[in-house]
PDB file of N, CA and C in Angstrom:
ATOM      1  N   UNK A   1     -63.202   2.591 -12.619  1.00  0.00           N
ATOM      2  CA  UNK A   1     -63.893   1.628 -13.459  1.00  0.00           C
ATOM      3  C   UNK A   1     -64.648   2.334 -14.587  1.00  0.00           C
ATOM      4  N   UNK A   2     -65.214   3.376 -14.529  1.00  0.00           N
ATOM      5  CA  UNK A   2     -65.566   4.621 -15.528  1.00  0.00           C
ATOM      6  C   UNK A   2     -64.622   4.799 -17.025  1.00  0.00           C
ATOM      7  N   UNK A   3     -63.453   4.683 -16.068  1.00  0.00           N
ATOM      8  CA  UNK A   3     -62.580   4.943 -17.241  1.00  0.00           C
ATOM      9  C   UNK A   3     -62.491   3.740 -18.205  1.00  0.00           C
ATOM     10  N   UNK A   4     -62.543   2.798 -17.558  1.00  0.00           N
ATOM     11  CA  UNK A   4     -62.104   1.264 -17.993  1.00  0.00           C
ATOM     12  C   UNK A   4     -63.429   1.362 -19.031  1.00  0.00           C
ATOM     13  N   UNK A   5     -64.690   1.607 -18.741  1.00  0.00           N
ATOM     14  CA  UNK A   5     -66.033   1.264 -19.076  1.00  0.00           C
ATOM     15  C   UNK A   5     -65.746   2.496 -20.615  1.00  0.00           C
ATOM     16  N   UNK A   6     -65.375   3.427 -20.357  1.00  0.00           N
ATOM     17  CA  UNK A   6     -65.410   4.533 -21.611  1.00  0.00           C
ATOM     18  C   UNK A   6     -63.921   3.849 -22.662  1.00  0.00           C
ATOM     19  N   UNK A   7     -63.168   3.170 -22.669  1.00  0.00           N
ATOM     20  CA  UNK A   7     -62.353   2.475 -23.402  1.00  0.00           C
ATOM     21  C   UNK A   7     -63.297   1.649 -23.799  1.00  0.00           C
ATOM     22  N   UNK A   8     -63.977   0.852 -23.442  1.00  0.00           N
ATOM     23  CA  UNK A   8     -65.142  -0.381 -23.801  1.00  0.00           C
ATOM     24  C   UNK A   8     -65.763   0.099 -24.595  1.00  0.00           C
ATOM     25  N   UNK A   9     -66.308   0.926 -24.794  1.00  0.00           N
ATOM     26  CA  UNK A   9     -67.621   2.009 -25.228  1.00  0.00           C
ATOM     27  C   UNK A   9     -67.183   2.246 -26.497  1.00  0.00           C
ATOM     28  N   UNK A  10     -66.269   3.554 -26.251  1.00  0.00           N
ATOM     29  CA  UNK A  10     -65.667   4.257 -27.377  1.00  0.00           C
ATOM     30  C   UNK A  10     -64.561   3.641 -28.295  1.00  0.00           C
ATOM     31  N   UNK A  11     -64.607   3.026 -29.174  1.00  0.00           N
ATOM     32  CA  UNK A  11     -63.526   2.319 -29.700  1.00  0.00           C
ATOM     33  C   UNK A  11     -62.795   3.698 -30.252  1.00  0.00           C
ATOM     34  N   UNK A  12     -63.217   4.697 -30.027  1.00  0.00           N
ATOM     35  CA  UNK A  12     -61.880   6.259 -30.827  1.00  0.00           C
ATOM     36  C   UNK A  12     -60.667   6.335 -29.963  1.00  0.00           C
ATOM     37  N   UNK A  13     -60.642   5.324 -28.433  1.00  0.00           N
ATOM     38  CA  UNK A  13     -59.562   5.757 -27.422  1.00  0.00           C
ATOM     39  C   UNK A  13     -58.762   4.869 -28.139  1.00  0.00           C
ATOM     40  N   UNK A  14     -57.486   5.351 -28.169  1.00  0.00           N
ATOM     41  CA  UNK A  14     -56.677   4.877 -29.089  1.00  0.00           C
ATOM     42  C   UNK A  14     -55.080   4.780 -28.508  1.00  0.00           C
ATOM     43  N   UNK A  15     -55.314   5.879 -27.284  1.00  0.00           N
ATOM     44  CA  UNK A  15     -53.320   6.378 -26.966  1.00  0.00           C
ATOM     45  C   UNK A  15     -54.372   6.815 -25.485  1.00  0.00           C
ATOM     46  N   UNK A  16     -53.459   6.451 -24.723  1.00  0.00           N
ATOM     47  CA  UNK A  16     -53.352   7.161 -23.003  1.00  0.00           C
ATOM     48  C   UNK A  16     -53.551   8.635 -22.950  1.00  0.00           C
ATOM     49  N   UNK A  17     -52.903   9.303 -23.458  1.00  0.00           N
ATOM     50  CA  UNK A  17     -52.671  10.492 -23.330  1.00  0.00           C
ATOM     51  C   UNK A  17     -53.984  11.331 -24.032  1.00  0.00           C
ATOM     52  N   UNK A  18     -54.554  10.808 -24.574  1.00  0.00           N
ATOM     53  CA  UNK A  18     -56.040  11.059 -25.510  1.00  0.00           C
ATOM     54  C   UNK A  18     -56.988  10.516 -24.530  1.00  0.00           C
ATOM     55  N   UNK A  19     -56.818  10.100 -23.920  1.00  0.00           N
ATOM     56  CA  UNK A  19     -58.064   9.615 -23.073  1.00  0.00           C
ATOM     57  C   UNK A  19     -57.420  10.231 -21.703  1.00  0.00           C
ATOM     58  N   UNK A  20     -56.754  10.234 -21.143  1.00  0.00           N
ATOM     59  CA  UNK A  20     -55.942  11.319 -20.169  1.00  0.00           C
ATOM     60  C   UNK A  20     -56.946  12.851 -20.194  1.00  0.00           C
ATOM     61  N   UNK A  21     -56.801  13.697 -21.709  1.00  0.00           N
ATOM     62  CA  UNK A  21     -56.885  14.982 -22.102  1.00  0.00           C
ATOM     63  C   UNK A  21     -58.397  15.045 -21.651  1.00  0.00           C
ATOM     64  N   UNK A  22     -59.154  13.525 -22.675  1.00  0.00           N
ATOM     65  CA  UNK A  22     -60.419  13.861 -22.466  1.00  0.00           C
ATOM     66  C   UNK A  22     -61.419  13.501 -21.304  1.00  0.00           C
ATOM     67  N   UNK A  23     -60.435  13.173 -20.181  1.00  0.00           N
ATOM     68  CA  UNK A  23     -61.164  13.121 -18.624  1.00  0.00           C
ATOM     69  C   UNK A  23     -60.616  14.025 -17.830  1.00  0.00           C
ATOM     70  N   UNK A  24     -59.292  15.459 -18.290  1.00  0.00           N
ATOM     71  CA  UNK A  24     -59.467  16.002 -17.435  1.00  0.00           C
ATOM     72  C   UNK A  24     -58.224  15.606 -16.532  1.00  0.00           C
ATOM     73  N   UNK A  25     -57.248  14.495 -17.056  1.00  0.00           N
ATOM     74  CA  UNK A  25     -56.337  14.277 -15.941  1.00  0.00           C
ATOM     75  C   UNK A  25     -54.948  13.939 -16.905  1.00  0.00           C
ATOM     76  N   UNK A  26     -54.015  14.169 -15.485  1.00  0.00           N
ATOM     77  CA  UNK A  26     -52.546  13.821 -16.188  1.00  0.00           C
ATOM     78  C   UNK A  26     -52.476  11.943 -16.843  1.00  0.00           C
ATOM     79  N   UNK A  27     -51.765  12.118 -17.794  1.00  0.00           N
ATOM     80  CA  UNK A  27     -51.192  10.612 -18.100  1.00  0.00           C
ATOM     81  C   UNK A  27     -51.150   9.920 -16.784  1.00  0.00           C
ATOM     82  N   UNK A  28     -49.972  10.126 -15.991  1.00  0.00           N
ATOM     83  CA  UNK A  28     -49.484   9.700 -14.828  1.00  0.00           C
ATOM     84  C   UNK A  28     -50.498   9.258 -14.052  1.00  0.00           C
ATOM     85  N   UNK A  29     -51.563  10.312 -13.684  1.00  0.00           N
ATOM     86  CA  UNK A  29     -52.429  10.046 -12.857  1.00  0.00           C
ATOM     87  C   UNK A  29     -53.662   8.616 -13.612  1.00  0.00           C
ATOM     88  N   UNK A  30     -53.688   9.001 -14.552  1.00  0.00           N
ATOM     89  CA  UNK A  30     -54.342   7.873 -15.145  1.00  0.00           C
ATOM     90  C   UNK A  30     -54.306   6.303 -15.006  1.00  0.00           C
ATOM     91  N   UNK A  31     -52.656   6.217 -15.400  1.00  0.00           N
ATOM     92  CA  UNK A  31     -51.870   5.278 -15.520  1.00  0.00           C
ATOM     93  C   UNK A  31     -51.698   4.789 -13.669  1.00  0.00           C
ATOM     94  N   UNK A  32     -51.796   5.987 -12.299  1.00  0.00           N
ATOM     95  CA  UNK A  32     -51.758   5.091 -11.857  1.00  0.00           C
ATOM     96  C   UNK A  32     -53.536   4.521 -10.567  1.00  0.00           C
ATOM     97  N   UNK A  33     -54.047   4.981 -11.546  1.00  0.00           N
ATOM     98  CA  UNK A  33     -55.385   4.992 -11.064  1.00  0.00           C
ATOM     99  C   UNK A  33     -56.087   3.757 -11.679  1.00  0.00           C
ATOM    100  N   UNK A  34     -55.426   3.282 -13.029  1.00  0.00           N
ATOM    101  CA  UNK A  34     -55.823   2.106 -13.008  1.00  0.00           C
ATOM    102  C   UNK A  34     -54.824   0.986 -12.669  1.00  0.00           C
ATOM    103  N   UNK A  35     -53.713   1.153 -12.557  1.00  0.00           N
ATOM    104  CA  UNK A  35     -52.760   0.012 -11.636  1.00  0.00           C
ATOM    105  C   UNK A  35     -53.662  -0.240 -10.171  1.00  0.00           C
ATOM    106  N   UNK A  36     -54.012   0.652  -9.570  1.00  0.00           N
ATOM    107  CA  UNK A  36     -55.014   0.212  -8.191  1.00  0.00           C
ATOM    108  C   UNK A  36     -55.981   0.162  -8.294  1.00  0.00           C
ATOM    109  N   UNK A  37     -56.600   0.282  -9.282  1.00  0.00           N
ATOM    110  CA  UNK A  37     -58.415  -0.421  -8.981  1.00  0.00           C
ATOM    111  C   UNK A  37     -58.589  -1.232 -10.375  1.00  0.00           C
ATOM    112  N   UNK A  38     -57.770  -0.873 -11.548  1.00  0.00           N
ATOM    113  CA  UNK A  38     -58.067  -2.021 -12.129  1.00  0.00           C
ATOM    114  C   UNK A  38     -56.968  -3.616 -12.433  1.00  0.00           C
ATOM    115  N   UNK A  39     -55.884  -2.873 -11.840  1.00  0.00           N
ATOM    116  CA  UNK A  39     -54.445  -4.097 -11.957  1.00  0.00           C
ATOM    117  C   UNK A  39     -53.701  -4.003 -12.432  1.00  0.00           C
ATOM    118  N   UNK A  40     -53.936  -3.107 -14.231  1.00  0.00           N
ATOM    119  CA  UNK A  40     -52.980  -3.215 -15.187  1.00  0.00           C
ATOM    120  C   UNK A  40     -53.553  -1.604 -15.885  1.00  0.00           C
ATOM    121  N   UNK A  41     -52.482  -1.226 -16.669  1.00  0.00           N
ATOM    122  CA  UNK A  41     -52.142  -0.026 -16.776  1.00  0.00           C
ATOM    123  C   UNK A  41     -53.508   0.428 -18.064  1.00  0.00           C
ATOM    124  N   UNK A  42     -53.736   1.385 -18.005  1.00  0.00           N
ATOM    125  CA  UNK A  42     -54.782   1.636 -19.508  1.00  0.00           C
ATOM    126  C   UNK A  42     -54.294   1.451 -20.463  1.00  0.00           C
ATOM    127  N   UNK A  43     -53.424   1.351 -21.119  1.00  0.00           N
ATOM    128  CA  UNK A  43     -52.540   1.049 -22.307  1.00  0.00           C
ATOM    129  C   UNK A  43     -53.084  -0.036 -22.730  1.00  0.00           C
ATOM    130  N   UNK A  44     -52.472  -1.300 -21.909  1.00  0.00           N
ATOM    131  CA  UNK A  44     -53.220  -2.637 -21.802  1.00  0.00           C
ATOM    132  C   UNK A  44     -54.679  -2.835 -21.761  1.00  0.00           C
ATOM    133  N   UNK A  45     -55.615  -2.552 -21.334  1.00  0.00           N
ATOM    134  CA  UNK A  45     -56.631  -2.579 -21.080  1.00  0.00           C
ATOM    135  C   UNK A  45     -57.502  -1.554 -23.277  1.00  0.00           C
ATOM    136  N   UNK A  46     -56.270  -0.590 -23.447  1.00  0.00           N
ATOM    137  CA  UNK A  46     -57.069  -0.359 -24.493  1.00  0.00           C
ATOM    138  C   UNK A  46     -56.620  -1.329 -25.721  1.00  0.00           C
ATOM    139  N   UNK A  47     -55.522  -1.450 -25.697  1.00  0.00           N
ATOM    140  CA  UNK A  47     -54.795  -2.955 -26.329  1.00  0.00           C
ATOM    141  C   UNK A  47     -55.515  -4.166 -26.231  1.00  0.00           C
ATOM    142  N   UNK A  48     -56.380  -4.570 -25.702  1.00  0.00           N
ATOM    143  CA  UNK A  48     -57.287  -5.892 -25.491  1.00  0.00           C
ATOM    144  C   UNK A  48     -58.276  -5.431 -26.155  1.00  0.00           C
ATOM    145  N   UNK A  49     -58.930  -4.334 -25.758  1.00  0.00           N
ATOM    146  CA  UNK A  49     -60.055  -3.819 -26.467  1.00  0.00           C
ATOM    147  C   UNK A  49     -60.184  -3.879 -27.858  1.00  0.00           C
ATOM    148  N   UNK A  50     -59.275  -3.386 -28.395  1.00  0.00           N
ATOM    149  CA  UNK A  50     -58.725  -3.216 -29.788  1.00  0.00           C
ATOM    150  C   UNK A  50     -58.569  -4.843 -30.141  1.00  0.00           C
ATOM    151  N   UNK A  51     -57.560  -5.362 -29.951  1.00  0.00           N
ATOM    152  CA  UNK A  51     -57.733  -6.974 -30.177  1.00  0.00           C
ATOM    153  C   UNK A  51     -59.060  -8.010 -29.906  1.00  0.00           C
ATOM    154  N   UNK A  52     -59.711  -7.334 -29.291  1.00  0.00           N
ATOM    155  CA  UNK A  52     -60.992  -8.350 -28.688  1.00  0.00           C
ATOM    156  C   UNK A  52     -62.006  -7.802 -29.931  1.00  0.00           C
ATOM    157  N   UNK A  53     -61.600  -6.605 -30.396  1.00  0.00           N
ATOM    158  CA  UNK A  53     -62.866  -5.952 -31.846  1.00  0.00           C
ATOM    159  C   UNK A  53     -62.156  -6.942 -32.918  1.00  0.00           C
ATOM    160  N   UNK A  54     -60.894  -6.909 -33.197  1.00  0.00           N
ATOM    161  CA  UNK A  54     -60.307  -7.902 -34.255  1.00  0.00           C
ATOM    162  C   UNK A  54     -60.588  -9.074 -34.039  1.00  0.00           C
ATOM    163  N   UNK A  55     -60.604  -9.650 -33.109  1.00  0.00           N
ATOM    164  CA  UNK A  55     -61.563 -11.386 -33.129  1.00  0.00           C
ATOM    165  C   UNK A  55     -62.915 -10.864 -33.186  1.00  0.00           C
ATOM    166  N   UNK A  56     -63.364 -10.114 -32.870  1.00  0.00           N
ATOM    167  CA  UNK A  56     -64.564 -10.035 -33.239  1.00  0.00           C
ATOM    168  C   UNK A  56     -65.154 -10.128 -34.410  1.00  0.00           C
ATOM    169  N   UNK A  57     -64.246  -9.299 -35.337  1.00  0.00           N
ATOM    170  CA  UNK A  57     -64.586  -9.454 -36.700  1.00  0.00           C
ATOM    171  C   UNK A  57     -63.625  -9.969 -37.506  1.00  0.00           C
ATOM    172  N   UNK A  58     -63.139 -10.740 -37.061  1.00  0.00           N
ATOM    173  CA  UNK A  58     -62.189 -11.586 -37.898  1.00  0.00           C
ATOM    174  C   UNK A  58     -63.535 -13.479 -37.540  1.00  0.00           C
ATOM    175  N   UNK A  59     -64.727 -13.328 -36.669  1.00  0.00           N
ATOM    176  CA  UNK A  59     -65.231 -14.880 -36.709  1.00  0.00           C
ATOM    177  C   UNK A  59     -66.120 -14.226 -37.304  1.00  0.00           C
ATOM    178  N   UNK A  60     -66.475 -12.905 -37.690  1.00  0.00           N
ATOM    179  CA  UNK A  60     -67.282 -13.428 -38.941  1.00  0.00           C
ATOM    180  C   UNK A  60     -67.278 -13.471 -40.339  1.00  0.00           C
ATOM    181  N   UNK A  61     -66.021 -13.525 -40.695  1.00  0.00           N
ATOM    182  CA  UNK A  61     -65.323 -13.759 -41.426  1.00  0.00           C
ATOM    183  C   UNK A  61     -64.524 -13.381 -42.012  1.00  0.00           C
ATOM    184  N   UNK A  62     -63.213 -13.872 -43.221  1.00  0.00           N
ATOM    185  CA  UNK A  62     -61.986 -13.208 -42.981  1.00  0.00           C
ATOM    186  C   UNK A  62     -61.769 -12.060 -43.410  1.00  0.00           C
ATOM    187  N   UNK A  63     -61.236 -11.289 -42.779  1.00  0.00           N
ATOM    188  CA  UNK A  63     -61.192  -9.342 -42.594  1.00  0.00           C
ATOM    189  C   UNK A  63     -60.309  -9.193 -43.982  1.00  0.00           C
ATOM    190  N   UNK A  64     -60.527  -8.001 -44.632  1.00  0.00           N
ATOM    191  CA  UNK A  64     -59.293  -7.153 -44.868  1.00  0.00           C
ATOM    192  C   UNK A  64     -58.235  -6.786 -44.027  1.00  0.00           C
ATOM    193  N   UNK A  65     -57.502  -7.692 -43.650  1.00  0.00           N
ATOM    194  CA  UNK A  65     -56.746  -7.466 -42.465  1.00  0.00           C
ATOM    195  C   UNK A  65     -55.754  -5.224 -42.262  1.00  0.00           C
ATOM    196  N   UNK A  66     -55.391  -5.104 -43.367  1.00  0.00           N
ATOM    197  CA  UNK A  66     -54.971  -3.953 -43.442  1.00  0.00           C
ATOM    198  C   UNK A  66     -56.332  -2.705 -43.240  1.00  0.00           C
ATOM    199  N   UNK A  67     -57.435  -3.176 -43.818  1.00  0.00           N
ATOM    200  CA  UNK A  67     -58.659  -2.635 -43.524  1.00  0.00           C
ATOM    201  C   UNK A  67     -58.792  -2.106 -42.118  1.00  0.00           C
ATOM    202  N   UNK A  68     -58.614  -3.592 -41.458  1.00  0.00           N
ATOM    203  CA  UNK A  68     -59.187  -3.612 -40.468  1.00  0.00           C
ATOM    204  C   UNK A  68     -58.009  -2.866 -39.412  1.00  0.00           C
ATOM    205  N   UNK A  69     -56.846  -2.967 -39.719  1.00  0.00           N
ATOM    206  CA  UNK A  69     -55.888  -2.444 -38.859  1.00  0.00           C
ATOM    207  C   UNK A  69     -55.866  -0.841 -38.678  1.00  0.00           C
ATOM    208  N   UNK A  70     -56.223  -0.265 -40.218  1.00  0.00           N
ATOM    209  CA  UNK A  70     -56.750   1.407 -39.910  1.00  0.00           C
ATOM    210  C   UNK A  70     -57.817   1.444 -39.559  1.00  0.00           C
ATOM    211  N   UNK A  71     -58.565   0.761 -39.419  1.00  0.00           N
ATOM    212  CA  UNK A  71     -59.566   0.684 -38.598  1.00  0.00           C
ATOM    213  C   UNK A  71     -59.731   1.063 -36.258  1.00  0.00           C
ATOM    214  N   UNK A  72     -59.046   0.389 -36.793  1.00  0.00           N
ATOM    215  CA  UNK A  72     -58.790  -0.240 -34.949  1.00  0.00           C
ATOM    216  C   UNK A  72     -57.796   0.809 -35.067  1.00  0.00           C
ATOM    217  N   UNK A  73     -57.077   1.526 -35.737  1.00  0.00           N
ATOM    218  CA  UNK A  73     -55.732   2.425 -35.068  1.00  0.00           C
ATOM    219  C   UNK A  73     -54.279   2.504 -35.410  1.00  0.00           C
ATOM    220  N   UNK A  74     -54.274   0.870 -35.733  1.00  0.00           N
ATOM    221  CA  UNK A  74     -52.886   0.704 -35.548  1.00  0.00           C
ATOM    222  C   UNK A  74     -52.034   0.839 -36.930  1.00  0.00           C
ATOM    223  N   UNK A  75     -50.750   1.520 -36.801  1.00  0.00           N
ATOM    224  CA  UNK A  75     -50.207   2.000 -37.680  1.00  0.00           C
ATOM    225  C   UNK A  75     -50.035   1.380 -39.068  1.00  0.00           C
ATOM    226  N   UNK A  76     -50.384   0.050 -39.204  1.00  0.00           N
ATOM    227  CA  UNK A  76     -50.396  -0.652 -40.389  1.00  0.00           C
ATOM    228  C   UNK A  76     -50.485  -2.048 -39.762  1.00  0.00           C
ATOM    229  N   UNK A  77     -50.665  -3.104 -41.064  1.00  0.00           N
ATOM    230  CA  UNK A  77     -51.139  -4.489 -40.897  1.00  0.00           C
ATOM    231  C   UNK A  77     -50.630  -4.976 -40.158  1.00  0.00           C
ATOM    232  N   UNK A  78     -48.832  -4.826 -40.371  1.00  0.00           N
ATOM    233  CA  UNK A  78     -47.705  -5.813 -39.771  1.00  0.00           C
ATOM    234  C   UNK A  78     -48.197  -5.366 -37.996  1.00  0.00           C
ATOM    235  N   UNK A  79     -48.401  -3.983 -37.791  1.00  0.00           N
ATOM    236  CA  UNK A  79     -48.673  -4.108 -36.117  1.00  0.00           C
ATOM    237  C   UNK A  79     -49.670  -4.631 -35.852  1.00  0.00           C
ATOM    238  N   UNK A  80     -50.652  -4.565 -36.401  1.00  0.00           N
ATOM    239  CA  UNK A  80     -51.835  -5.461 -35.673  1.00  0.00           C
ATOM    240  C   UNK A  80     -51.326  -7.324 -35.780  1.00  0.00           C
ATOM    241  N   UNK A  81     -51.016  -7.959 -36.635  1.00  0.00           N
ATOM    242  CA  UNK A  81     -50.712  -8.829 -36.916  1.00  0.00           C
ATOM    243  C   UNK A  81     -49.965  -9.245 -35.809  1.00  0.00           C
ATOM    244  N   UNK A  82     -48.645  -8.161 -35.521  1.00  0.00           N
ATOM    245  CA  UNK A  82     -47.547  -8.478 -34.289  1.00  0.00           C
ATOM    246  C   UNK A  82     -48.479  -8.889 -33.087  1.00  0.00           C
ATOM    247  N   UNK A  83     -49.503  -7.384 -32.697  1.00  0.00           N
ATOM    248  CA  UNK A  83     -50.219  -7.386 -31.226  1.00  0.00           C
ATOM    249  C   UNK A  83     -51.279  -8.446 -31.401  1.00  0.00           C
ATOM    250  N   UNK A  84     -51.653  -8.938 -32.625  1.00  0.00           N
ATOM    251  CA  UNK A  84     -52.770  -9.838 -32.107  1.00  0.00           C
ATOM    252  C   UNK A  84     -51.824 -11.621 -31.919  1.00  0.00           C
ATOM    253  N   UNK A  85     -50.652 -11.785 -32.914  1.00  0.00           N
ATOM    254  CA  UNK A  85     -49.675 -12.868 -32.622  1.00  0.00           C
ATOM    255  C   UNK A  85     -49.417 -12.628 -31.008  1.00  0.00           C
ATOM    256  N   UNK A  86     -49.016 -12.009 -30.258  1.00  0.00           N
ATOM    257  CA  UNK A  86     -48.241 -12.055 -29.334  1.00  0.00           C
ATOM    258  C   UNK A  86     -49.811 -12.164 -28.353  1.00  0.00           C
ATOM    259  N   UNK A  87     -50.737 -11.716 -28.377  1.00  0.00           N
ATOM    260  CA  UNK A  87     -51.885 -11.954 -27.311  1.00  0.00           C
ATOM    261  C   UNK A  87     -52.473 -13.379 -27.642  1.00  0.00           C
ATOM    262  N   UNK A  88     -52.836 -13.659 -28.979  1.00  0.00           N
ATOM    263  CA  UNK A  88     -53.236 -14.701 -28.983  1.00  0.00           C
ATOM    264  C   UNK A  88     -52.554 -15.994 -29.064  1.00  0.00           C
ATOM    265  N   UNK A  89     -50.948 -15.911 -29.256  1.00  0.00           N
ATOM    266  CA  UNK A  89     -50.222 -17.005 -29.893  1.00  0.00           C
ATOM    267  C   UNK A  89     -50.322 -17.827 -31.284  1.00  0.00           C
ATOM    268  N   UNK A  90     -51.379 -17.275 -31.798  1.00  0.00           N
ATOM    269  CA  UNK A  90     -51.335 -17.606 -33.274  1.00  0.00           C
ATOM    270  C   UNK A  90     -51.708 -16.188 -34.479  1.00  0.00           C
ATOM    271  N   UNK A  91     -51.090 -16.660 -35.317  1.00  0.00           N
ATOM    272  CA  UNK A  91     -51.383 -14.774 -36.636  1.00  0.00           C
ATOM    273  C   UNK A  91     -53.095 -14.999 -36.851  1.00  0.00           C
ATOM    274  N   UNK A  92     -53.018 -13.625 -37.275  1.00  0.00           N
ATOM    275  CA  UNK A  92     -55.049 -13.408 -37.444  1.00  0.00           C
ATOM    276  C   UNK A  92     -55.168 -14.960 -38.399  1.00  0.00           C
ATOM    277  N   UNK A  93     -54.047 -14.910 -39.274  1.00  0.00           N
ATOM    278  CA  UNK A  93     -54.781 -16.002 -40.776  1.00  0.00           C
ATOM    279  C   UNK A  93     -55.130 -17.192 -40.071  1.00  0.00           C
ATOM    280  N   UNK A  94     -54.281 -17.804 -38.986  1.00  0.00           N
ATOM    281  CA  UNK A  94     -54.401 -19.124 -39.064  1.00  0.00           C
ATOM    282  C   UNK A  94     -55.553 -19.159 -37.618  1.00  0.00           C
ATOM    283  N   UNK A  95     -55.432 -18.023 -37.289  1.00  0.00           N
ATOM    284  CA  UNK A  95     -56.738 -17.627 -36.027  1.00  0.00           C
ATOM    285  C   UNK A  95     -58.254 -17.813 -36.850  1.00  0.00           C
ATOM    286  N   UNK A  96     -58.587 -17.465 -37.969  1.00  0.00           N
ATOM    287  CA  UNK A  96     -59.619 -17.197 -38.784  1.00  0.00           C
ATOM    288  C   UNK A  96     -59.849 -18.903 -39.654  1.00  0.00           C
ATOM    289  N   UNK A  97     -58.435 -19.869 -39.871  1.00  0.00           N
ATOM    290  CA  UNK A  97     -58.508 -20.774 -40.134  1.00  0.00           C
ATOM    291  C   UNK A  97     -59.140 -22.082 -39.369  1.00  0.00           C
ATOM    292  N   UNK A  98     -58.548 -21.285 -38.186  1.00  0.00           N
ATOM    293  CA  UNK A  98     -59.192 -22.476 -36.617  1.00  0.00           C
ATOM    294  C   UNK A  98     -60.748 -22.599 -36.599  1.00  0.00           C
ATOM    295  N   UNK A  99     -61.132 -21.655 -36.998  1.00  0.00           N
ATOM    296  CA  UNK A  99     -62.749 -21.204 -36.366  1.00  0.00           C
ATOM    297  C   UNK A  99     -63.155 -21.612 -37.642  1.00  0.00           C
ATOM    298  N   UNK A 100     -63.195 -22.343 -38.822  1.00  0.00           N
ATOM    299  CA  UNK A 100     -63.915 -23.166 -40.177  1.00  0.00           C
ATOM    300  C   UNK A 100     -63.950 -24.393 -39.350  1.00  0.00           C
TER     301      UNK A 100
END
């Protein structure tokens, strides 16, 4: 749960294998240390994180979306756009439209 709590914390965890290095343990072991105590793999868990900062600042109002995507990590607009469509079921624009 440490680990889970330092993804929360640090928005710099970005890739498994970077947060792996900087606790000291294999990928593998990582990956399966949170399948049994937290359910779902760290990947996921830093993937929400990252999306839960983009609603965050997408309600208070509407982002530089490309801004905001080097921001959070992700390789350009169109991926954040993809990962936040597919978690939330609607694109950031019309997500940011709901909440007026």
């Amino acid at each position: 749960m440490a680990l889970a709590e330092a993804i929360r914390t640090d928005r710099g965890v970005l890739r498994v294998d970077d947060l792996a290095r900087r606790h000291g343990t294999s990928t593998r072991r990582l990956q399966r240390l949170f399948l049994d105590h937290v359910g779902v793999g760290p990947k996921w868990v830093i993937r929400r994180y990252r999306l839960q900062e983009a609603i965050e600042r997408a309600a208070e109002g509407p982002p530089d979306w490309s801004a905001l995507a080097a921001d959070l990590g992700y390789s350009d607009q169109a991926h954040l756009v993809r990962d936040f469509t597919a978690v939330t079921g609607v694109s950031p624009t019309a997500y940011v439209r709901s909440l007026r």
